[in-house]
C-alpha atoms as a PDB file:
ATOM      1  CA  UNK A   1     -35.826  76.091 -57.007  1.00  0.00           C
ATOM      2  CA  UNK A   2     -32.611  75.911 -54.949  1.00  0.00           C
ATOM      3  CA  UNK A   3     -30.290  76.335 -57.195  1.00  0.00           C
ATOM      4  CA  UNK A   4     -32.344  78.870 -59.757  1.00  0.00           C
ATOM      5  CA  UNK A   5     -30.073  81.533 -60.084  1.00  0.00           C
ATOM      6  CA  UNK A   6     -26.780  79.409 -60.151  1.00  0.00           C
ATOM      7  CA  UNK A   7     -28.509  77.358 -63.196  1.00  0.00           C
ATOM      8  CA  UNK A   8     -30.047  80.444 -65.081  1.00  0.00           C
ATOM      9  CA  UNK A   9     -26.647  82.266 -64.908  1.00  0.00           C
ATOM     10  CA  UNK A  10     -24.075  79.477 -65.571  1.00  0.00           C
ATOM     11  CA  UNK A  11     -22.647  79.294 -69.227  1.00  0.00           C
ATOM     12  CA  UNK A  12     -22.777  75.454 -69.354  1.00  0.00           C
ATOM     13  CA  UNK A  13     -23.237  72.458 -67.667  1.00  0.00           C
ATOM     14  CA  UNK A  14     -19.539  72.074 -65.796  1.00  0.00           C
ATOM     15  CA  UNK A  15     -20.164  75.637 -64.387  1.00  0.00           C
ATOM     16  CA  UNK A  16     -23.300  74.340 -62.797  1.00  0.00           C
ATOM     17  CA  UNK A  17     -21.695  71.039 -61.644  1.00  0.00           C
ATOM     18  CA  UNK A  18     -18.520  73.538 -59.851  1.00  0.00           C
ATOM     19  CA  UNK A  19     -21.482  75.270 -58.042  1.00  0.00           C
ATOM     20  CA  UNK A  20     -23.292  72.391 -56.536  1.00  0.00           C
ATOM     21  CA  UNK A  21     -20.087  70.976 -55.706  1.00  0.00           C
ATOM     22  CA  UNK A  22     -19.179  74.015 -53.665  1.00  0.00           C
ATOM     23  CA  UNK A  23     -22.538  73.771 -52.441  1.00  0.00           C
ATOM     24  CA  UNK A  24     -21.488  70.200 -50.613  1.00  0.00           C
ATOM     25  CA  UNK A  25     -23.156  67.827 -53.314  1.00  0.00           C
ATOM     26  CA  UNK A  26     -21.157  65.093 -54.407  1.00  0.00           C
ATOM     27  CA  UNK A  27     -21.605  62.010 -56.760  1.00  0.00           C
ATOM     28  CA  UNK A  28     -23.338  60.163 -53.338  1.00  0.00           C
ATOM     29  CA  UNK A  29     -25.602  62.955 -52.736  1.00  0.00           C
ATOM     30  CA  UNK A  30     -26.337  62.993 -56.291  1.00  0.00           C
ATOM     31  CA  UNK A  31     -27.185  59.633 -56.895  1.00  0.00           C
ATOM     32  CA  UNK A  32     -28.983  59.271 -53.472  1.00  0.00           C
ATOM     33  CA  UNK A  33     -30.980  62.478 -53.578  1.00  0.00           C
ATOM     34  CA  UNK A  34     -31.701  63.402 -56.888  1.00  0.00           C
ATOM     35  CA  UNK A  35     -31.525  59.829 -58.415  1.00  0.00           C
ATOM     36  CA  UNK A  36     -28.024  60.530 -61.026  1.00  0.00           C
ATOM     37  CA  UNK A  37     -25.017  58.643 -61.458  1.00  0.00           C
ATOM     38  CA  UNK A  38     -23.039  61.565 -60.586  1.00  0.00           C
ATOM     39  CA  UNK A  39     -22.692  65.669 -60.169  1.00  0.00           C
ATOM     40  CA  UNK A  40     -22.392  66.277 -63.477  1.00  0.00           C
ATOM     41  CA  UNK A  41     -24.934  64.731 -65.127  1.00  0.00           C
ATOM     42  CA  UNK A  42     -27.405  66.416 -62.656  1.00  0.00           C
ATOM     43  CA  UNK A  43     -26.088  69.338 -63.987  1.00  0.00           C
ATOM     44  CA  UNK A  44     -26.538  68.387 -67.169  1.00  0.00           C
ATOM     45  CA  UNK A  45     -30.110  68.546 -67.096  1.00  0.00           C
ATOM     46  CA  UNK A  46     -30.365  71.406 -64.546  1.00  0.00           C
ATOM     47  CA  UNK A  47     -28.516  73.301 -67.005  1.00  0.00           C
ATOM     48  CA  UNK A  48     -30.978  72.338 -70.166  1.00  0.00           C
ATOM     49  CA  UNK A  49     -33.998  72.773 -67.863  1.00  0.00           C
ATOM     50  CA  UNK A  50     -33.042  76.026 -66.590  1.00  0.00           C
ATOM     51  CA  UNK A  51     -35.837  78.859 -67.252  1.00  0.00           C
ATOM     52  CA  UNK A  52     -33.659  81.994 -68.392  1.00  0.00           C
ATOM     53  CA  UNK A  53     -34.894  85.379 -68.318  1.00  0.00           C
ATOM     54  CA  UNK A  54     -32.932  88.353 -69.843  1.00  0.00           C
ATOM     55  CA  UNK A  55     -31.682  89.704 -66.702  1.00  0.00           C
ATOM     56  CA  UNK A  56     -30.192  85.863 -66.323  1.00  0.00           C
ATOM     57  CA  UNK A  57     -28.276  85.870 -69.454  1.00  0.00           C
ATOM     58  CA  UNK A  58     -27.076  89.488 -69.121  1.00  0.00           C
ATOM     59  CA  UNK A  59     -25.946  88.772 -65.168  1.00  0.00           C
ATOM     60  CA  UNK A  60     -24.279  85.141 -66.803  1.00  0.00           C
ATOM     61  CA  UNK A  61     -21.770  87.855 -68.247  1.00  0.00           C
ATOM     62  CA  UNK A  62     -20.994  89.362 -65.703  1.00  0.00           C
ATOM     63  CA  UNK A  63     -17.460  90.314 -64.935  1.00  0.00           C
ATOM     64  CA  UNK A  64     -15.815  87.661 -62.302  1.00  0.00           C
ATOM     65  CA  UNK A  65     -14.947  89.198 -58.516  1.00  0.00           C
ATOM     66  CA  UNK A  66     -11.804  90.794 -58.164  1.00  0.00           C
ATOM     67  CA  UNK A  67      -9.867  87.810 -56.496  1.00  0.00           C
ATOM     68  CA  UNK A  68     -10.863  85.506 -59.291  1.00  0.00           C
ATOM     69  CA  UNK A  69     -10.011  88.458 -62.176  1.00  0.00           C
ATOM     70  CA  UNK A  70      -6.621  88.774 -60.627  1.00  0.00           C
ATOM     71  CA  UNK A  71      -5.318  85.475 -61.173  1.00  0.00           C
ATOM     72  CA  UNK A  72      -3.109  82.486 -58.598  1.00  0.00           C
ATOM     73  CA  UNK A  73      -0.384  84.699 -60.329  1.00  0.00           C
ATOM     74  CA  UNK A  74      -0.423  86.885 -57.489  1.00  0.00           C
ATOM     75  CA  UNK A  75       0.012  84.007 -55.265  1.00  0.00           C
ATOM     76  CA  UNK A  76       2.319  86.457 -52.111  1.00  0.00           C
ATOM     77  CA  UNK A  77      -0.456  88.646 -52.119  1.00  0.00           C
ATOM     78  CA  UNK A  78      -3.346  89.534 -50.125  1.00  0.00           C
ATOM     79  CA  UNK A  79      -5.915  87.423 -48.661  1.00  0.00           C
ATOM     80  CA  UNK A  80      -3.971  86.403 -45.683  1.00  0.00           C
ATOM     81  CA  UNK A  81      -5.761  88.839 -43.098  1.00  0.00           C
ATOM     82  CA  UNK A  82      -3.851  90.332 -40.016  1.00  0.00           C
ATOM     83  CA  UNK A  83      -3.287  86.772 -38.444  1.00  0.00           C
ATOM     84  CA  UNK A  84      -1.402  84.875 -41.845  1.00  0.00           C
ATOM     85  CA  UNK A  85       0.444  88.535 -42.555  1.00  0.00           C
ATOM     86  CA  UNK A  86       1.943  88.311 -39.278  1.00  0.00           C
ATOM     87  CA  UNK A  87       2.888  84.846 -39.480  1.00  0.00           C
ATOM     88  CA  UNK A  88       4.374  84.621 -42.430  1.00  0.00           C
ATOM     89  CA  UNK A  89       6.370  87.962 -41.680  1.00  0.00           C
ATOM     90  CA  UNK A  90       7.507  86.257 -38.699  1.00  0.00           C
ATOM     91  CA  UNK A  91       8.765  82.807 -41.253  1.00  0.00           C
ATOM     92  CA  UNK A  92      10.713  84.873 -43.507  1.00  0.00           C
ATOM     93  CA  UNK A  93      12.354  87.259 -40.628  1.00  0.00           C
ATOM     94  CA  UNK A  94      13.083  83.943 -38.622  1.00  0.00           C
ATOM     95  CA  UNK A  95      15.098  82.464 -41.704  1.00  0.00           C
ATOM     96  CA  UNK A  96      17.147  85.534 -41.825  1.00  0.00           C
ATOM     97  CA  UNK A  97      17.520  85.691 -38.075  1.00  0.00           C
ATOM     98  CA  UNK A  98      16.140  82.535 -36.398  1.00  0.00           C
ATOM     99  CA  UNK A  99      19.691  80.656 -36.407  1.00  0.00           C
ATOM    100  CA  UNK A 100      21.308  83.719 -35.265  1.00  0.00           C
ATOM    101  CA  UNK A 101      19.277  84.101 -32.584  1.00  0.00           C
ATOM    102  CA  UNK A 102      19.107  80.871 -31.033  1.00  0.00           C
ATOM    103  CA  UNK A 103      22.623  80.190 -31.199  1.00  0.00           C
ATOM    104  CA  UNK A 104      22.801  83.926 -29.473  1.00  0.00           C
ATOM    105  CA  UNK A 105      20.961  82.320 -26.681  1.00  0.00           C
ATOM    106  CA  UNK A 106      22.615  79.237 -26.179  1.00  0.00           C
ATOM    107  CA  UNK A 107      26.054  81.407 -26.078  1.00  0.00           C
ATOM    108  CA  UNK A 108      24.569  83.835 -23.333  1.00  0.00           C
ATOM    109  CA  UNK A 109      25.934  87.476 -24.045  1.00  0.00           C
ATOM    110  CA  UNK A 110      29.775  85.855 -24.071  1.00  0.00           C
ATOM    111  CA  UNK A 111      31.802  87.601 -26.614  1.00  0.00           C
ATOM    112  CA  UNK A 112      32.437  85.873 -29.361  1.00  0.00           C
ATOM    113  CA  UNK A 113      35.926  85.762 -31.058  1.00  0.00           C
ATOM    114  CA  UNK A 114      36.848  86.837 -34.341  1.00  0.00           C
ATOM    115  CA  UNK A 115      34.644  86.363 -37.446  1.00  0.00           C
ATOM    116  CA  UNK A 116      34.668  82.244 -37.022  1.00  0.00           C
ATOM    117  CA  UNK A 117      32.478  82.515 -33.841  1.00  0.00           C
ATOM    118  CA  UNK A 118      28.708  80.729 -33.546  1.00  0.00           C
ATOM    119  CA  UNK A 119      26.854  83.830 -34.326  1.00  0.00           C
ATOM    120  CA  UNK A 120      28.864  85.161 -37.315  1.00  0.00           C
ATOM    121  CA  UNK A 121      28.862  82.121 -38.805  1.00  0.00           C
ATOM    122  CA  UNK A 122      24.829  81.495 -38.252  1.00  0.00           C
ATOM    123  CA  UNK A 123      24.699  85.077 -39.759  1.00  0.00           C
ATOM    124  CA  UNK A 124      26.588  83.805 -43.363  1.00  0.00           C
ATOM    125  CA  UNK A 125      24.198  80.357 -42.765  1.00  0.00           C
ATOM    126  CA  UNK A 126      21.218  82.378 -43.076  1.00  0.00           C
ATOM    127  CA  UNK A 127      21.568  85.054 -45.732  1.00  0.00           C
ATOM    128  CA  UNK A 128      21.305  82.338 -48.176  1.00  0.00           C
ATOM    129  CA  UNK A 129      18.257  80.709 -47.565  1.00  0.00           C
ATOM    130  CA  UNK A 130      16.547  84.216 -47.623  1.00  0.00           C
ATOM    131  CA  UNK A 131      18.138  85.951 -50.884  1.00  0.00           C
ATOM    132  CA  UNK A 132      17.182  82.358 -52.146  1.00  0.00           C
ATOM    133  CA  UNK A 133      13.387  82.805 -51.504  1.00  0.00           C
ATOM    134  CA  UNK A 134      13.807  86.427 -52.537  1.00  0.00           C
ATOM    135  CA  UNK A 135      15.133  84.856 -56.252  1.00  0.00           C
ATOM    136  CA  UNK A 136      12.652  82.244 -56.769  1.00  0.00           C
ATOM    137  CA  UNK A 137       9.388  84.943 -55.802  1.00  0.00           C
ATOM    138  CA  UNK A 138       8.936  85.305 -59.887  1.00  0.00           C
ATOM    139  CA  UNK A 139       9.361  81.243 -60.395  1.00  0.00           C
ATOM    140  CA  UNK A 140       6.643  81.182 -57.634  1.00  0.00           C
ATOM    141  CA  UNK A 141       3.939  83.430 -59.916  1.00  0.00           C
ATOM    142  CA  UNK A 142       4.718  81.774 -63.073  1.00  0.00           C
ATOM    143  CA  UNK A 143       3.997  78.372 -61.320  1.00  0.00           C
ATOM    144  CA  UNK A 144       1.095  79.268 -60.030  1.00  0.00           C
ATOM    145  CA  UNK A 145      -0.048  81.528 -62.611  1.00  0.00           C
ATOM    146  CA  UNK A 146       0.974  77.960 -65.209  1.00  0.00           C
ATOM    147  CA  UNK A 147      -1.144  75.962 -62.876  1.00  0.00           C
ATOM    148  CA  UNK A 148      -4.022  77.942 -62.809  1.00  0.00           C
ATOM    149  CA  UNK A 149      -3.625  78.196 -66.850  1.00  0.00           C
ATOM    150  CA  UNK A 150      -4.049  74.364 -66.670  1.00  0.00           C
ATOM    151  CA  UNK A 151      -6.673  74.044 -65.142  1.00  0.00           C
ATOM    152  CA  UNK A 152      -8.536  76.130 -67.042  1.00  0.00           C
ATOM    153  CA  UNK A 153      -8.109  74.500 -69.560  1.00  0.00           C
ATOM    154  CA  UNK A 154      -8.639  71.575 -68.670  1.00  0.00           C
ATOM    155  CA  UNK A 155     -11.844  72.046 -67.073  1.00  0.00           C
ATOM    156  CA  UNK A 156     -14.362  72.672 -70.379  1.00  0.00           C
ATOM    157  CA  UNK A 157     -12.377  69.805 -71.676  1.00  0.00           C
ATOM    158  CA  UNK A 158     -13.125  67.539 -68.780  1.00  0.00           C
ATOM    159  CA  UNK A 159     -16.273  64.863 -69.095  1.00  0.00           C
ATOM    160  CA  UNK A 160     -17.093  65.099 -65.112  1.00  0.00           C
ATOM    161  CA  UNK A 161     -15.484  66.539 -61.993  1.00  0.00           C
ATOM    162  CA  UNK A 162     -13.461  63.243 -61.548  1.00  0.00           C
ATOM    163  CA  UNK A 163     -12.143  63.746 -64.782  1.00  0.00           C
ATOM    164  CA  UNK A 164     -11.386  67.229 -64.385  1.00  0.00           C
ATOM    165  CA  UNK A 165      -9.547  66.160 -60.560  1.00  0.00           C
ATOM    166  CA  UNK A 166      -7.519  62.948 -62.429  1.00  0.00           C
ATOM    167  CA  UNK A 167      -5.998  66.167 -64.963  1.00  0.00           C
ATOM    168  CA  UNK A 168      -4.990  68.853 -62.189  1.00  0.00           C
ATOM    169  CA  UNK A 169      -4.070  67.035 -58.873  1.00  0.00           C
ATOM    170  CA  UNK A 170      -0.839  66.078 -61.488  1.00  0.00           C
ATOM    171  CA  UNK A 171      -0.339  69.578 -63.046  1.00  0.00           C
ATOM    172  CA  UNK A 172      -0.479  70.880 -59.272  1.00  0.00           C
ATOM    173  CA  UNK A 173       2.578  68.815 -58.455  1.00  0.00           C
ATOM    174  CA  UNK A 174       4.449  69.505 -61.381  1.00  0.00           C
ATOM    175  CA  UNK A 175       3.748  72.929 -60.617  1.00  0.00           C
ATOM    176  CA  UNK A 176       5.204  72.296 -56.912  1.00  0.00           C
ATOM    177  CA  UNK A 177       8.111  70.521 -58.595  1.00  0.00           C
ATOM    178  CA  UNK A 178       9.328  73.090 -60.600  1.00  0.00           C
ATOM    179  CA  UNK A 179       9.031  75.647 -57.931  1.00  0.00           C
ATOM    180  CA  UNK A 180      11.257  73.703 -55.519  1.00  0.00           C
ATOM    181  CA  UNK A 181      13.658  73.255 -58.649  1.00  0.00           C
ATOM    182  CA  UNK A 182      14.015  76.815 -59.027  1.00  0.00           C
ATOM    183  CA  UNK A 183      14.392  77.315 -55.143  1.00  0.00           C
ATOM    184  CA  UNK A 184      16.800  74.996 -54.801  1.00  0.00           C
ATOM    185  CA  UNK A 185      18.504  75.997 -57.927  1.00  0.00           C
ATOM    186  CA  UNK A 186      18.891  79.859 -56.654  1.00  0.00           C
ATOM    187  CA  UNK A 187      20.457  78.263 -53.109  1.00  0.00           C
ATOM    188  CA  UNK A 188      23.024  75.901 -54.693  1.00  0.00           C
ATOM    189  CA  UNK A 189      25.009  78.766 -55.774  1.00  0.00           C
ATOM    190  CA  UNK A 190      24.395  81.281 -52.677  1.00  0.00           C
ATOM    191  CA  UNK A 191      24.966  78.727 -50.154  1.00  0.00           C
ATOM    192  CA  UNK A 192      28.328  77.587 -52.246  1.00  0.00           C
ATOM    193  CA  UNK A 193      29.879  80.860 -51.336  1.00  0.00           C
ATOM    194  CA  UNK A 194      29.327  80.588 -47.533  1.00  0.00           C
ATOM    195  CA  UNK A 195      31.463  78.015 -45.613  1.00  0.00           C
ATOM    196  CA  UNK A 196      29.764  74.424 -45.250  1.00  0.00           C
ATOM    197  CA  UNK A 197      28.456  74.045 -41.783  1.00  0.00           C
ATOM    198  CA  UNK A 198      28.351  70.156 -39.891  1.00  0.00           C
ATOM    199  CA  UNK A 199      25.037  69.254 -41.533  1.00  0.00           C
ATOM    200  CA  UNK A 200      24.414  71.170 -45.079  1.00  0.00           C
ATOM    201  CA  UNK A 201      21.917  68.954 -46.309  1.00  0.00           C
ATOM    202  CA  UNK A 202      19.525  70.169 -43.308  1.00  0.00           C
ATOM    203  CA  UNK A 203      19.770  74.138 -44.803  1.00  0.00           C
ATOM    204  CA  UNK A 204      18.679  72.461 -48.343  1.00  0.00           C
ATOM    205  CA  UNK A 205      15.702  70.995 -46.492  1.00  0.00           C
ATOM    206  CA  UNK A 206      14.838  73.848 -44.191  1.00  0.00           C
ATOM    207  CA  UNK A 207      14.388  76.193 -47.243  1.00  0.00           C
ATOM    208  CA  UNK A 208      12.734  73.903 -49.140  1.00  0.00           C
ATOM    209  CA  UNK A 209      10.289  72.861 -46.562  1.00  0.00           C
ATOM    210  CA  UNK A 210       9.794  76.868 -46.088  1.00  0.00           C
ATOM    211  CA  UNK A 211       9.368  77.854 -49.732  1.00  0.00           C
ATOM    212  CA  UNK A 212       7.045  74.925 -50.271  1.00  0.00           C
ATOM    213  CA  UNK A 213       4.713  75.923 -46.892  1.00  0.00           C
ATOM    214  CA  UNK A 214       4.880  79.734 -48.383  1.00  0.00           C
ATOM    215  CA  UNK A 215       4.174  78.543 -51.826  1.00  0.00           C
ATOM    216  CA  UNK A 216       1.457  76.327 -51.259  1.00  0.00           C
ATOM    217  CA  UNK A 217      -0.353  79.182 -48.896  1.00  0.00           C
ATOM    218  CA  UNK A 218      -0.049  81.587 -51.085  1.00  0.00           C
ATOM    219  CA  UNK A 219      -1.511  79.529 -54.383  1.00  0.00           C
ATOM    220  CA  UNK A 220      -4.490  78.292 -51.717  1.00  0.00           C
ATOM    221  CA  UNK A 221      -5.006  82.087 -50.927  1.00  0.00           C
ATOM    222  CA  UNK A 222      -5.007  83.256 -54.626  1.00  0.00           C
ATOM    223  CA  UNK A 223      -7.831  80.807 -55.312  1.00  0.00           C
ATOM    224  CA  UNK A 224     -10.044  82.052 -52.221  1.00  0.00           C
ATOM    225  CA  UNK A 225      -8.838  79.198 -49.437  1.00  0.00           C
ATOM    226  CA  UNK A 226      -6.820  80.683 -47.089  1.00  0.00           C
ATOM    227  CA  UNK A 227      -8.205  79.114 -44.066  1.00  0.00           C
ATOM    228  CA  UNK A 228      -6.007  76.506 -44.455  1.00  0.00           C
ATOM    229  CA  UNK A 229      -3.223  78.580 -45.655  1.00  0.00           C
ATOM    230  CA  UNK A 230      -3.309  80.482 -42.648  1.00  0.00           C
ATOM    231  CA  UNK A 231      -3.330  78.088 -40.118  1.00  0.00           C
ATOM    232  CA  UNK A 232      -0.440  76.210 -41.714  1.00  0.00           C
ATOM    233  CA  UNK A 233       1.653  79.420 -41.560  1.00  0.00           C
ATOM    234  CA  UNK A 234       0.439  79.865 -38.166  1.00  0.00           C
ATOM    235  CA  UNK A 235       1.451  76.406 -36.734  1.00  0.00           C
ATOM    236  CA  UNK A 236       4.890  76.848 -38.304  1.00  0.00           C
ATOM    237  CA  UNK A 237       5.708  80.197 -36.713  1.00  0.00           C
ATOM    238  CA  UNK A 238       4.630  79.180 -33.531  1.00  0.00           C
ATOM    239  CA  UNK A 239       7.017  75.882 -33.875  1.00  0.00           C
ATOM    240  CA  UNK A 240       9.334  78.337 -34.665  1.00  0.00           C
ATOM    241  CA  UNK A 241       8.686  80.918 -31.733  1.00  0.00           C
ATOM    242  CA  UNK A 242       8.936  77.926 -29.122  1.00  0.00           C
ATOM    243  CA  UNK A 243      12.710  77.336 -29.000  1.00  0.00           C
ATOM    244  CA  UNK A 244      13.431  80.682 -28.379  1.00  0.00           C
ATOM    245  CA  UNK A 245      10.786  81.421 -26.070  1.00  0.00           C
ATOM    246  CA  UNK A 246      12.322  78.337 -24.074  1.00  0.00           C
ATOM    247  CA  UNK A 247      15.585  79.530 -24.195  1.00  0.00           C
ATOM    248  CA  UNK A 248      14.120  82.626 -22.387  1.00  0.00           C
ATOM    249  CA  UNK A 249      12.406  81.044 -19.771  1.00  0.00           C
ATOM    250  CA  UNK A 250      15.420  78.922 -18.876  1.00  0.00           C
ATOM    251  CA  UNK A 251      17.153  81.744 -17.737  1.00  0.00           C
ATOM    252  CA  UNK A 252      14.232  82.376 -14.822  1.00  0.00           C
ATOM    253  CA  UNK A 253      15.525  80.672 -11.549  1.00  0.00           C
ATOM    254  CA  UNK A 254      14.563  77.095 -11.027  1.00  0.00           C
ATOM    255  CA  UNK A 255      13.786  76.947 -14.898  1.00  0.00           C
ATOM    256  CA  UNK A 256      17.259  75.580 -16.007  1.00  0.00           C
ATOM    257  CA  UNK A 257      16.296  72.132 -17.318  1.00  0.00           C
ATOM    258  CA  UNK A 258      14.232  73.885 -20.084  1.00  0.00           C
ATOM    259  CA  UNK A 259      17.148  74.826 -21.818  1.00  0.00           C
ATOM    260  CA  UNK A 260      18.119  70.909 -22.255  1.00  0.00           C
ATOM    261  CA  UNK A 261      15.720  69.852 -24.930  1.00  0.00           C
ATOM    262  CA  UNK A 262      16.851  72.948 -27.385  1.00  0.00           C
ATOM    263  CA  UNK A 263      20.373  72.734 -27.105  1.00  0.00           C
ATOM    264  CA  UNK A 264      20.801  69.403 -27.420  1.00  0.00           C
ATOM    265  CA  UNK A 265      19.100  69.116 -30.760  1.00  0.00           C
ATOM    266  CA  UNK A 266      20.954  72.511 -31.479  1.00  0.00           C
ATOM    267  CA  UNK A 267      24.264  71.039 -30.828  1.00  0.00           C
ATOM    268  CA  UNK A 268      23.552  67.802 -32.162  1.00  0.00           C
ATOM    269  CA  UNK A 269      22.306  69.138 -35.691  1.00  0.00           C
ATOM    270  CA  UNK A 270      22.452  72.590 -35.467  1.00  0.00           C
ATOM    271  CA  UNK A 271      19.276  75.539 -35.188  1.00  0.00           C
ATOM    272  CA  UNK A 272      18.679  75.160 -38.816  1.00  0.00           C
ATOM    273  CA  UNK A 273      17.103  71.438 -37.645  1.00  0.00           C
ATOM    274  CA  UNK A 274      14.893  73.299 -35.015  1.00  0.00           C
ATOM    275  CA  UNK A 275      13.414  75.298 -37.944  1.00  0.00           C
ATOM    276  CA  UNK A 276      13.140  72.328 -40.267  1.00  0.00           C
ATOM    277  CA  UNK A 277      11.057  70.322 -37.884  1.00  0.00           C
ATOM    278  CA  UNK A 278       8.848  73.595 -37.257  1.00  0.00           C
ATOM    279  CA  UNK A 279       8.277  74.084 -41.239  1.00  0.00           C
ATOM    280  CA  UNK A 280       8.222  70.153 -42.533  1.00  0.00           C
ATOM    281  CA  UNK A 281       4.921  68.965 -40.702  1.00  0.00           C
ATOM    282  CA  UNK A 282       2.703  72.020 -41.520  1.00  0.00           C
ATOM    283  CA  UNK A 283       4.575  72.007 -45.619  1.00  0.00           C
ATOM    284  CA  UNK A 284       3.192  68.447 -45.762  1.00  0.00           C
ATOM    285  CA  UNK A 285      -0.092  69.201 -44.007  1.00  0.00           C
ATOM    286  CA  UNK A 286      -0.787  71.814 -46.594  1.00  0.00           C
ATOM    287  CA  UNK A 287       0.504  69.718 -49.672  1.00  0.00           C
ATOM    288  CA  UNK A 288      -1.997  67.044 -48.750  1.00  0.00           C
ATOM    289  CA  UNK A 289      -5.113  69.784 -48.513  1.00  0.00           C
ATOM    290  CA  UNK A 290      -4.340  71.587 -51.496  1.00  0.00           C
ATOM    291  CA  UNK A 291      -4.167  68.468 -53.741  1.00  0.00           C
ATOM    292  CA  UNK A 292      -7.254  67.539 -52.868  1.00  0.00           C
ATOM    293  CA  UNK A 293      -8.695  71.287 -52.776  1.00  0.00           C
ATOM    294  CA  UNK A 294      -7.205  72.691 -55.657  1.00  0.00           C
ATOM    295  CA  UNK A 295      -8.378  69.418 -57.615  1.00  0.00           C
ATOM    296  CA  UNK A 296     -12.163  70.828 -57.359  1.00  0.00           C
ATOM    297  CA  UNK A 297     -13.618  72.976 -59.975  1.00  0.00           C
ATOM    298  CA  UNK A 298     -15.388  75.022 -57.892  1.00  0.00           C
ATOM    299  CA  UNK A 299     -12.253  76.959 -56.749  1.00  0.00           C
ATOM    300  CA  UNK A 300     -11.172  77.807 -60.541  1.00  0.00           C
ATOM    301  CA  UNK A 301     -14.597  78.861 -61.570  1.00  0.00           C
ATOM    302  CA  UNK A 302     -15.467  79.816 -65.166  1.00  0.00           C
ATOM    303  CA  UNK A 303     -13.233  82.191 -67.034  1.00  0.00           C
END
């Protein structure tokens, strides 16, 4: 049979109905194909059909792989690979030194007077937004760690896969709720004690939109999808990289009109609204995936 080993080793019926969902069969294929109203009750009777030998029942207790022992409470760990390291190294250095350096390019190499210049004052800007993110890293692996609690569960508690999506696509946004609440909570005060710039709101958003892209990669990581993770993080550092890189090749001869499209939106709402429309699109992008991804039982497995 196709699915002999999955059957013989799985505990009970939902653990069966996570695998063949995993495995690309839905309720459709289910009813089409193998003639049952949905996944679950197809694994239902796999599951009481199942021929079990004693290696079977041993291997069904065997100890889960590493990245499923360990937990969405390591949610900034590994699992990125070389491309979503570098990329998300490059998100957190550019909110320390993104503003800074963009307004460093729009200013040329002119000195800059006193401590109430553009780049001094992008320097104070910034140091908020990252000793915010810095803060709220613990908030970050109890959410996830809360989440991943909750879904466990509720997943032997659940009647079918729907049922068991219908209980954790909400606990997954309270879980991204509470984060932001703490991120924004650890910024209020930091950003209190550096001089209000022309649009504050737009640093509230900026770090939001950040800590939810880096939040929602790293729980989509943690539970063994970082395909999607990665790409996010790589779409939003190279939204990032672009202003900068335009800036530079403005100053080649016969290039000067490039420089129009960055410093107008810089000087009309300031570089934090350069890295805000880099970090927004992707942040949304990944919300929408890992609602419906980290809804599906086969990505919490059986614990």
């Amino acid at each position: 049979m196709r699915h002999h080993r999955l059957c013989a080793r799985a505990v009970d019926p939902l653990e069966i109905a996570a695998g063949l969902e995993a495995r690309g069969i839905c309720d459709r294929l289910a009813a089409t194909d193998y003639r049952h109203r949905d996944v679950f009750s197809l694994a239902e009777e796999l599951h009481a059909r199942a021929e079990r030998t004693e290696t079977d029942v041993r291997a069904g207790g065997r100890p889960l792989p590493e990245h499923r022992r360990q937990g969405p409470c390591a949610a900034l760990r590994t699992g990125w690979g070389p491309a979503g390291a570098l990329a998300c190294l490059w998100l957190t250095a550019y909110a320390l030194v993104g503003d800074p350096l963009l307004t460093a390019l729009l200013h040329g190499h002119r000195p800059l007077a006193g401590r109430t210049g553009p780049l001094p004052a992008a320097l104070a800007g910034a140091a908020p937004t990252v000793l915010a993110l810095a803060c709220a890293a613990a908030p970050a692996a109890w959410c996830a760690h809360w989440f991943a609690a909750r879904a466990r569960r509720v997943l032997p508690a659940s009647r079918d896969l729907a049922e068991f999506g219908r209980r954790t696509r909400p606990a997954l946004l309270v879980a991204v709720t509470l984060f932001l609440g703490a991120l924004l909570a650890f910024l209020w005060p930091a950003r209190s004690a550096v001089p209000a710039g022309p649009h504050p709101v737009l640093h509230y958003l900026a770090a939001a939109a950040l800590g939810l892209l880096l939040f929602l990669a790293g729980l989509l990581t943690a539970h063994g999808l970082p395909r999607a993770a990665v790409a996010a993080t790589l779409a939003a550092a190279a939204a990032e990289a672009l202003p900068p890189l335009t800036l530079l090749a403005a100053r080649l001869p016969g290039c000067e009109a490039l420089r129009w499209p960055v410093g107008w939106a810089a000087g009309a709402f300031g570089p934090t609204a350069l890295s805000l429309a880099a970090c927004v699109p992707p942040a949304l992008a990944l919300l929408a995936h890992a609602v419906s991804a980290l809804s599906r039982a086969s990505v919490h497995g059986h614990r």
